[in-house]
N, C-alpha and C. Protein backbone atom coordinates (compact mmCIF):
# COMPACT_ATOMS: atom_id res chain seq x y z
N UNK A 1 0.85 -1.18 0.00
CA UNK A 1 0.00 0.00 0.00
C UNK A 1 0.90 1.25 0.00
N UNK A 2 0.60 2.02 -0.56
CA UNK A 2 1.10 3.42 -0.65
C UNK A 2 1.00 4.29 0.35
N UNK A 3 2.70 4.80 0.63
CA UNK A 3 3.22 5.63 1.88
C UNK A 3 1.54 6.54 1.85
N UNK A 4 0.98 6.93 3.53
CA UNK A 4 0.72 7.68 3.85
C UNK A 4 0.00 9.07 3.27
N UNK A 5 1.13 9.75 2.76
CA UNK A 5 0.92 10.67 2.14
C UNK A 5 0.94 10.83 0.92
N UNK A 6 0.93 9.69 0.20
CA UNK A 6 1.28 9.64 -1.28
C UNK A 6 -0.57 9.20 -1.12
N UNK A 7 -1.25 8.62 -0.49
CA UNK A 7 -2.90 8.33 -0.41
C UNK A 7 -3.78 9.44 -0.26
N UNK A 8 -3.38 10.48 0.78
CA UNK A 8 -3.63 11.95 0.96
C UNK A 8 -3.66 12.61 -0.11
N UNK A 9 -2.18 12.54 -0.81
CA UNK A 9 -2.59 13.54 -2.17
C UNK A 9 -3.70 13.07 -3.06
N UNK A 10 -3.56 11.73 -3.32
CA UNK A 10 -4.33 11.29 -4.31
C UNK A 10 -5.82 11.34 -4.17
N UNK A 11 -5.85 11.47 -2.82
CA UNK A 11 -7.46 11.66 -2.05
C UNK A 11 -7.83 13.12 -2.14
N UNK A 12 -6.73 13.81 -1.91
CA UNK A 12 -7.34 15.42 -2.47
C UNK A 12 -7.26 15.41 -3.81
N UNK A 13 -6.79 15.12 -4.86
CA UNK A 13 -6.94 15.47 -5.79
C UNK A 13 -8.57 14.74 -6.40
N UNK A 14 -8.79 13.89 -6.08
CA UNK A 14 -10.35 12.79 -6.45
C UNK A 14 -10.99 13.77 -5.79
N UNK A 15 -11.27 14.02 -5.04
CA UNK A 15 -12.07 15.25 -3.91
C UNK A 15 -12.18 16.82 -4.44
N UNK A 16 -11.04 17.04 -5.21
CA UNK A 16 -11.28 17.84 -5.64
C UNK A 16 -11.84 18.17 -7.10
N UNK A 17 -11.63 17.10 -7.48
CA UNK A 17 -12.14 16.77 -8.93
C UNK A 17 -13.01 15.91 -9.31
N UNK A 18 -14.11 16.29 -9.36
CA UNK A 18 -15.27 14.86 -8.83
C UNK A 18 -16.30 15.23 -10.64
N UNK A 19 -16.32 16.18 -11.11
CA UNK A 19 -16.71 16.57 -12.54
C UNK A 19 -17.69 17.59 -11.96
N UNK A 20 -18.73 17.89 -10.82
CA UNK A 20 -19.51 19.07 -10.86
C UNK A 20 -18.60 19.47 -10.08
N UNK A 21 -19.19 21.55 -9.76
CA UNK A 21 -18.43 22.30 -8.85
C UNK A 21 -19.47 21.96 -7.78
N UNK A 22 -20.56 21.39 -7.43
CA UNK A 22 -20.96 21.38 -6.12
C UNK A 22 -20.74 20.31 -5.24
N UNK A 23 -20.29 19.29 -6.36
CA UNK A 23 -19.81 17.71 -5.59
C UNK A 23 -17.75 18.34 -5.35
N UNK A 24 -17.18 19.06 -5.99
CA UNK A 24 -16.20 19.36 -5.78
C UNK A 24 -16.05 20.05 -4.19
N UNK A 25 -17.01 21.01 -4.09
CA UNK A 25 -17.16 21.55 -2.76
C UNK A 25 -16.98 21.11 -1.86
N UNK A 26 -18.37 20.28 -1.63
CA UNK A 26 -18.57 19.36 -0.77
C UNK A 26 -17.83 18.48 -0.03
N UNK A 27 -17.06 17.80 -1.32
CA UNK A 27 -16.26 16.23 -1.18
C UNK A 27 -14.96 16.87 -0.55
N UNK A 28 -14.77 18.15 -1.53
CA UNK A 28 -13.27 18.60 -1.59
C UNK A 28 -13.06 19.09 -0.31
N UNK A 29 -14.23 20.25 0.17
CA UNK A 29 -14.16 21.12 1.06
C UNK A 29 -14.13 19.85 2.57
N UNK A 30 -14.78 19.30 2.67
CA UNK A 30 -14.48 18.03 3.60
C UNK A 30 -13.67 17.07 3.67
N UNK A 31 -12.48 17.06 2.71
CA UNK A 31 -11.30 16.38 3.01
C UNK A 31 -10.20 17.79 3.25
N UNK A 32 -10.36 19.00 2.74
CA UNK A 32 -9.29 19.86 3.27
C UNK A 32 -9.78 20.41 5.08
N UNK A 33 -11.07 20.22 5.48
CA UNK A 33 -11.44 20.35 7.01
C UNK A 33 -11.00 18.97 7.57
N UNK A 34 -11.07 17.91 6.98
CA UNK A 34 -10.83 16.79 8.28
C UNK A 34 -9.64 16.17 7.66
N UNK A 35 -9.02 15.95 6.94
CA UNK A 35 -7.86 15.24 6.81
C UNK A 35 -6.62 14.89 7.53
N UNK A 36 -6.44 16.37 8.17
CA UNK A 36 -5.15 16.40 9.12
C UNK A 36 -5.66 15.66 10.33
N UNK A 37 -6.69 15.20 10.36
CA UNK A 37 -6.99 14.75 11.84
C UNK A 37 -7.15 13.25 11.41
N UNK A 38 -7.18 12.14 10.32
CA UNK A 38 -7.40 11.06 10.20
C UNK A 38 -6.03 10.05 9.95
N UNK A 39 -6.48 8.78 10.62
CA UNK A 39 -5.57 7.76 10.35
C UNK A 39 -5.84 6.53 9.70
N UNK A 40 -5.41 5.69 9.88
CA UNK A 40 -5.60 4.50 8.83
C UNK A 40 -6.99 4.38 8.58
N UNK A 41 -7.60 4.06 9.29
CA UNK A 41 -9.31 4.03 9.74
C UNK A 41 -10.10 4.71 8.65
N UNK A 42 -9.85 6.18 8.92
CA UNK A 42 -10.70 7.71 8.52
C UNK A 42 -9.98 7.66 6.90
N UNK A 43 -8.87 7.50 6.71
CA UNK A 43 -8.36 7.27 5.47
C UNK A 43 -9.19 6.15 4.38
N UNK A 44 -8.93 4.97 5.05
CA UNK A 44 -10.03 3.87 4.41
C UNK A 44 -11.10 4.07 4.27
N UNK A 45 -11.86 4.41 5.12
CA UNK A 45 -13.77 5.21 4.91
C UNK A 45 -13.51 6.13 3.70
N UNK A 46 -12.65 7.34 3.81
CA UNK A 46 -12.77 8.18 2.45
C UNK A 46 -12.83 7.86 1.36
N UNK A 47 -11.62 7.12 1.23
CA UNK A 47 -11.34 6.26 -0.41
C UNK A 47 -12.60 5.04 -0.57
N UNK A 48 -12.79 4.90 0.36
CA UNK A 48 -14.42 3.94 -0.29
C UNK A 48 -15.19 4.88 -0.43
N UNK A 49 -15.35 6.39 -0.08
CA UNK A 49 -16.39 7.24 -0.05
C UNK A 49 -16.08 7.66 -1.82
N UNK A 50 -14.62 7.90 -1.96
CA UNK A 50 -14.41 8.08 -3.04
C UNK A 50 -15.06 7.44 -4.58
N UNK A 51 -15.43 6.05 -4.06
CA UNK A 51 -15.47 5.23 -5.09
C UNK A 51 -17.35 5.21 -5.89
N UNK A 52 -17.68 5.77 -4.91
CA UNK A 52 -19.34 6.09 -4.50
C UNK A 52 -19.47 7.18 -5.87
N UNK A 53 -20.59 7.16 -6.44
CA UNK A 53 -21.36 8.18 -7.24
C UNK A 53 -21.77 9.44 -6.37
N UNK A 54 -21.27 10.74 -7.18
CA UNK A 54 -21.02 12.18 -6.48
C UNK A 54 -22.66 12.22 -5.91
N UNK A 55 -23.85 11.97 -6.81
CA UNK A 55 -25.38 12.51 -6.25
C UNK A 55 -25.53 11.44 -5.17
N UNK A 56 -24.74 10.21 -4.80
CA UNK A 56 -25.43 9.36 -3.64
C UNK A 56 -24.75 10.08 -2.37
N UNK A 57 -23.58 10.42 -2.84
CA UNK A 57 -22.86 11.17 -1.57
C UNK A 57 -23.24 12.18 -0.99
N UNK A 58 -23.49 13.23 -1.87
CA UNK A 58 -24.28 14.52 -2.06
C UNK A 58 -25.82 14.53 -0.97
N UNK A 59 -26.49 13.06 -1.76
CA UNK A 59 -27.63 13.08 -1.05
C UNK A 59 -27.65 12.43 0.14
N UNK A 60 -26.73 11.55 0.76
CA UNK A 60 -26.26 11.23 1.89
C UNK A 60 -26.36 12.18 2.70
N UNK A 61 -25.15 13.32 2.90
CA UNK A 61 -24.72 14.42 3.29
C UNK A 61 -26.03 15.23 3.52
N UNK A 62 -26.23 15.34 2.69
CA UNK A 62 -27.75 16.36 2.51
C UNK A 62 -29.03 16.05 3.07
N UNK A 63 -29.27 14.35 3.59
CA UNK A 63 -29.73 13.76 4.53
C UNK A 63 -31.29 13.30 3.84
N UNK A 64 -31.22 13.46 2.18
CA UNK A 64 -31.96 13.00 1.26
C UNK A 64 -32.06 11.41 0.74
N UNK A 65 -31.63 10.60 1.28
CA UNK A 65 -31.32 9.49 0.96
C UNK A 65 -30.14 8.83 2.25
N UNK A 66 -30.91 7.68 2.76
CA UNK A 66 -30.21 6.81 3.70
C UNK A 66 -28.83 6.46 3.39
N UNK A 67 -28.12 6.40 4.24
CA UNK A 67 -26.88 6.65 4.17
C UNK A 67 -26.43 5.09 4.40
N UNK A 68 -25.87 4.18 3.57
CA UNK A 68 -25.40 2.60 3.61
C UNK A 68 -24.62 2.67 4.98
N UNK A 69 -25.06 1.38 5.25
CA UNK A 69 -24.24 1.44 6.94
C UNK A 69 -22.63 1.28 6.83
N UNK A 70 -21.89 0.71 5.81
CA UNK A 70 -20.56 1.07 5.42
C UNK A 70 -19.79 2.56 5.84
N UNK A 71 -20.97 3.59 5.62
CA UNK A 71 -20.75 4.81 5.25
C UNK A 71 -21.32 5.68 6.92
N UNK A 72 -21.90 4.73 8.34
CA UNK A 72 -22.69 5.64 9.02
C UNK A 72 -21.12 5.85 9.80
N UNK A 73 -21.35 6.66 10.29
CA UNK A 73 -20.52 6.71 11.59
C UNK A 73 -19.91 8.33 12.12
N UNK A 74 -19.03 8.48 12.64
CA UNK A 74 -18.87 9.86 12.78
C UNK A 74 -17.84 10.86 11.58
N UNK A 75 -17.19 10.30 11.04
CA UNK A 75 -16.89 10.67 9.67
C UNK A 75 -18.24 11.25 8.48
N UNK A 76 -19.50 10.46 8.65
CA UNK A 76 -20.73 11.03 8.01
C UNK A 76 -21.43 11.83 8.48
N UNK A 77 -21.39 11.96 10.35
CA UNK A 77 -22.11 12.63 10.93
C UNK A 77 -21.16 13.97 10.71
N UNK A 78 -20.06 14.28 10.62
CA UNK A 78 -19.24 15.32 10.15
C UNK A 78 -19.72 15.85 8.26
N UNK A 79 -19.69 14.60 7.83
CA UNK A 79 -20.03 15.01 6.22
C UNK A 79 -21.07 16.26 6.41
N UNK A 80 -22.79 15.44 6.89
CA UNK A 80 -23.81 16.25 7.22
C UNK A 80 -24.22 17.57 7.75
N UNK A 81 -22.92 17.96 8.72
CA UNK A 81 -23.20 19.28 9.07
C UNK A 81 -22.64 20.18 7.94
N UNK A 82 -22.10 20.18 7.01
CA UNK A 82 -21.72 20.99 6.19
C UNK A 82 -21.10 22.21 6.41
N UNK A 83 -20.28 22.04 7.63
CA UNK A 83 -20.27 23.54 8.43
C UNK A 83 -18.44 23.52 7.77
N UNK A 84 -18.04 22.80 6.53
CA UNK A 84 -16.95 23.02 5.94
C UNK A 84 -16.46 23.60 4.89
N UNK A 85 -17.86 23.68 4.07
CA UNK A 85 -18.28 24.28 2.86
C UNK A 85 -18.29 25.89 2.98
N UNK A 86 -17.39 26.34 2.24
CA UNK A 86 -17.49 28.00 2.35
C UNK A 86 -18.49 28.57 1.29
N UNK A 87 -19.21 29.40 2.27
CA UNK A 87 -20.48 30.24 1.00
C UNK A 87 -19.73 31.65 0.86
């Protein structure tokens, strides 16, 4: 598996580049608020979050659609408040 931080970049860059600007926000703006604080664990949840279609995530977050139990936990309960997203 790939050093650490060589997973980080590659996780911001997917996060930041997701094809809309509002799934970019979202995804993006919530891996540059929580990243510095995650480890192996919080790392693994993302990159499966990664692999997910931008409107299921979107509507996850947005609390429009049940959230797969893969995906519940406090990493989602962080997604949901949206308090990362700059208006």
């Amino acid at each position: 598996m790939p050093a650490f931080a060589t997973r980080l970049a590659r996780a911001k860059f997917r996060a930041w580049h997701r094809g809309t600007r509002e799934a970019d926000y979202m995804i993006g703006g919530f891996f540059d608020r929580f990243h510095a604080q995650w480890g192996e664990a919080e790392m693994a949840w993302f990159e499966a979050l990664l692999e997910e279609e931008d409107v299921d995530i979107m509507a996850w977050a947005l609390g429009t659609q049940s959230v797969p139990d893969e995906f519940v936990g406090d990493q989602m309960t962080a997604m949901k408040r949206l308090d990362y997203v700059q208006i």
